[in-house]
C-alpha atoms as a PDB file:
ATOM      1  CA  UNK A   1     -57.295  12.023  10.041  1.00  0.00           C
ATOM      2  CA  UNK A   2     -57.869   8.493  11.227  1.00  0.00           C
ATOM      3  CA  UNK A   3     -55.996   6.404   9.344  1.00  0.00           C
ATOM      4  CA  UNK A   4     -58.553   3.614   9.477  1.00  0.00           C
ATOM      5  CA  UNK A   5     -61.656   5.689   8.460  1.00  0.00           C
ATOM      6  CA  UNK A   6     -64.890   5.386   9.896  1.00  0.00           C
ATOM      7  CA  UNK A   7     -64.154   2.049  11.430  1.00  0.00           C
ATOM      8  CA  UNK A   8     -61.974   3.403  13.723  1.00  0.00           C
ATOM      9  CA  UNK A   9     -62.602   7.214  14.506  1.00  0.00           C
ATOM     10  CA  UNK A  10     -63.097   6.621  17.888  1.00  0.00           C
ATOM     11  CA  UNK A  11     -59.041   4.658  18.100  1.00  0.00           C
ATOM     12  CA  UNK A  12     -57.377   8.182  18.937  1.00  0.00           C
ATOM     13  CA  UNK A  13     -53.274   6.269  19.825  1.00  0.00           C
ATOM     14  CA  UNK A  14     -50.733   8.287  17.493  1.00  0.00           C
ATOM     15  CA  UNK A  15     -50.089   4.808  15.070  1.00  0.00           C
ATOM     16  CA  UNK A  16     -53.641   5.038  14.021  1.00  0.00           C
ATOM     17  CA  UNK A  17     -53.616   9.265  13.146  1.00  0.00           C
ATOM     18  CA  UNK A  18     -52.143  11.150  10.631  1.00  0.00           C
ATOM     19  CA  UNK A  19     -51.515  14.651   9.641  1.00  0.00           C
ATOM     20  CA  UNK A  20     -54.094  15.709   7.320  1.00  0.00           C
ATOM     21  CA  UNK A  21     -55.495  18.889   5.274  1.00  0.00           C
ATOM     22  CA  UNK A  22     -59.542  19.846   5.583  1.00  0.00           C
ATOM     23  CA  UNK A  23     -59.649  18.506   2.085  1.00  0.00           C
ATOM     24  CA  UNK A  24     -57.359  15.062   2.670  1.00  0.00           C
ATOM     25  CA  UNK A  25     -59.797  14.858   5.737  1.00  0.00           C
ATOM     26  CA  UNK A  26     -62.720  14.967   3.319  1.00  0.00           C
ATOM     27  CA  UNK A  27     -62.207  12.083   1.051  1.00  0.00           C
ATOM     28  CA  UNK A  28     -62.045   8.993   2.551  1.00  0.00           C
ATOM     29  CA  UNK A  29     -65.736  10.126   4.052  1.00  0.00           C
ATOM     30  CA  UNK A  30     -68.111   7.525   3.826  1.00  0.00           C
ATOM     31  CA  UNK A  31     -71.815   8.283   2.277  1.00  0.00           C
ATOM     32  CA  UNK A  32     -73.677  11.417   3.712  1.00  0.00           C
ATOM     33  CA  UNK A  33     -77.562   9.862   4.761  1.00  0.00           C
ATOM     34  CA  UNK A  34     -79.038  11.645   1.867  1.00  0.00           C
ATOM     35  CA  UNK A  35     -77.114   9.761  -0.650  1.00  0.00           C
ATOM     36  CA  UNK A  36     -79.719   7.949  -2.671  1.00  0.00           C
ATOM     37  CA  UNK A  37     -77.477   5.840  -5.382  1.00  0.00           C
ATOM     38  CA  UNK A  38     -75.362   3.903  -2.101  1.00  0.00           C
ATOM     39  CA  UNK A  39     -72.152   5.143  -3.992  1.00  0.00           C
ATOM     40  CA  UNK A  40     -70.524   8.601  -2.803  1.00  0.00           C
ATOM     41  CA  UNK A  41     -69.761  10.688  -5.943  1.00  0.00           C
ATOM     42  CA  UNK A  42     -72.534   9.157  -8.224  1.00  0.00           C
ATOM     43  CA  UNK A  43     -76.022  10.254  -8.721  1.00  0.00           C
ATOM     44  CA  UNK A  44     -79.202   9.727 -11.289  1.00  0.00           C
ATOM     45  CA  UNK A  45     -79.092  13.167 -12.935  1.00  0.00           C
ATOM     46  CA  UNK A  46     -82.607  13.498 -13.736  1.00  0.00           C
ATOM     47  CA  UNK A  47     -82.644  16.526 -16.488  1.00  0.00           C
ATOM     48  CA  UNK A  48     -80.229  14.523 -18.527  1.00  0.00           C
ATOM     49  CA  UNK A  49     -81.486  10.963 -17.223  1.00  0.00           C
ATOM     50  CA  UNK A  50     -78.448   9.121 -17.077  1.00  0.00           C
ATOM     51  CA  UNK A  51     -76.045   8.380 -13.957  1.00  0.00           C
ATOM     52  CA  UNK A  52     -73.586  10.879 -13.291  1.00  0.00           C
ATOM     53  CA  UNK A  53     -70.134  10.400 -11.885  1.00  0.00           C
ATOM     54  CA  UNK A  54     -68.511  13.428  -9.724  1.00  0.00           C
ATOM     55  CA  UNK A  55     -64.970  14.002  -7.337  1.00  0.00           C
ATOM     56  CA  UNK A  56     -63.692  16.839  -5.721  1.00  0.00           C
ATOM     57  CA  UNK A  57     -60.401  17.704  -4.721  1.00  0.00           C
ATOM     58  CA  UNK A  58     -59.359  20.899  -2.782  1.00  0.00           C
ATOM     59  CA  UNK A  59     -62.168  22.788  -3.683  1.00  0.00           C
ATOM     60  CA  UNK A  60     -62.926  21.850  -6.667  1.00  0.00           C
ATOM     61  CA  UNK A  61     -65.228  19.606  -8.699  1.00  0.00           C
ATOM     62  CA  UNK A  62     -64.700  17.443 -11.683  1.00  0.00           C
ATOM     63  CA  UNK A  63     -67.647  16.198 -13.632  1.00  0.00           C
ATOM     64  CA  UNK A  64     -66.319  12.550 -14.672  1.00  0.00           C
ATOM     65  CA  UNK A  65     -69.123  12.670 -17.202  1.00  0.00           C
ATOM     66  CA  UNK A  66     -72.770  10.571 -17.684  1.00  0.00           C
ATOM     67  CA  UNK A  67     -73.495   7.256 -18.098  1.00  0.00           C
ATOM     68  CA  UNK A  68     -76.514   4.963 -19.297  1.00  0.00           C
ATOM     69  CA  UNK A  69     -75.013   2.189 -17.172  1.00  0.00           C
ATOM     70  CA  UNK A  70     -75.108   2.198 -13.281  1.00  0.00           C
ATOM     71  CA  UNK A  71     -71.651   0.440 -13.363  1.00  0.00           C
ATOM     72  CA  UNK A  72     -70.056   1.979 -15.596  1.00  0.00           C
ATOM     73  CA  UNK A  73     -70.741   5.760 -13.035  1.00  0.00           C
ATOM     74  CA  UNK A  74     -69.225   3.604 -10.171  1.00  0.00           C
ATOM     75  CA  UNK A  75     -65.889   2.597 -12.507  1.00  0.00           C
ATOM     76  CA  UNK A  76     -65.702   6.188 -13.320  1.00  0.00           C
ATOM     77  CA  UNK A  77     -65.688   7.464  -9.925  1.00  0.00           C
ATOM     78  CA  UNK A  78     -63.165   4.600  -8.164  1.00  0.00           C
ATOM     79  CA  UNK A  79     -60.416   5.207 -11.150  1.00  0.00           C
ATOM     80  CA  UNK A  80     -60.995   9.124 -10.396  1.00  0.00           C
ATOM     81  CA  UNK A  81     -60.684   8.021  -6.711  1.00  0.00           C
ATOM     82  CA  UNK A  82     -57.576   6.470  -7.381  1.00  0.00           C
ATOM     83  CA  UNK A  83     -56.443   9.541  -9.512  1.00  0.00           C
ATOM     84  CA  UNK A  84     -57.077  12.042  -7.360  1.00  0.00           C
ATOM     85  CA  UNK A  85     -57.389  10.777  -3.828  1.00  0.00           C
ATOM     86  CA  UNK A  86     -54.460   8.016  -3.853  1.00  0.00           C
ATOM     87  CA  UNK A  87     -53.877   7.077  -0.057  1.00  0.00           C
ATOM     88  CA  UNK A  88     -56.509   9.210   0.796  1.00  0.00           C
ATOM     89  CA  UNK A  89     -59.463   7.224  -0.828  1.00  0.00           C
ATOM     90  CA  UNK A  90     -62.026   5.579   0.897  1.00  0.00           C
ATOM     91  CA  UNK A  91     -61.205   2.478  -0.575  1.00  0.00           C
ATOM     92  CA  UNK A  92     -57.553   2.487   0.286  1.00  0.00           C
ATOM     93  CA  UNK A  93     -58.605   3.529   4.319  1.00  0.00           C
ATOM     94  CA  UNK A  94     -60.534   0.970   4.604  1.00  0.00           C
ATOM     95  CA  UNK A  95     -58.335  -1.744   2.858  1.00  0.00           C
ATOM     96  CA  UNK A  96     -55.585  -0.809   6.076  1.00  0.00           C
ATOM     97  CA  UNK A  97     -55.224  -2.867   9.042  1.00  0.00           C
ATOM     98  CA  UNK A  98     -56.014  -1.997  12.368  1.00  0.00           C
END
């Protein structure tokens, strides 16, 4: 995994790499293109018409639950980030120097 994230996957020296599972890999991602809400992990369920928050971890995904507010999705999903992802969360990658 680079240490770094997506700012610097192509810096390949050892200080900037670390050991990683397929899953560790996996969350500090940045948004796929088809993400619609610009936040990874939240989405405008339609059927129920609120915002819904989401994180996986090894496998598995937690519903984080629905929201009327926008803001209130995004809160859900960084404290889940932090929860679940520690060091591994796109936030904390990106918050490392290079």
């Amino acid at each position: 995994d680079h240490i770094h994230g997506k700012k610097s996957r192509h810096d390949n020296r050892k200080n900037n790499l670390r050991y990683a599972t397929h899953s560790q890999n996996n969350q500090n991602k940045g948004n796929q293109k088809n993400n619609t809400s610009g936040v990874r992990g939240v989405d405008f369920f339609k059927p129920v018409g609120k915002w819904r928050a989401r994180i996986s971890k090894e496998g598995k995904t937690y519903d984080l639950g629905y929201f009327d507010e926008f803001e209130d999705a995004i809160k859900a999903r960084r404290e889940a980030e932090e929860k679940y992802h520690k060091e591994w969360s796109y936030k904390n990658s990106m918050a490392m120097e290079v």
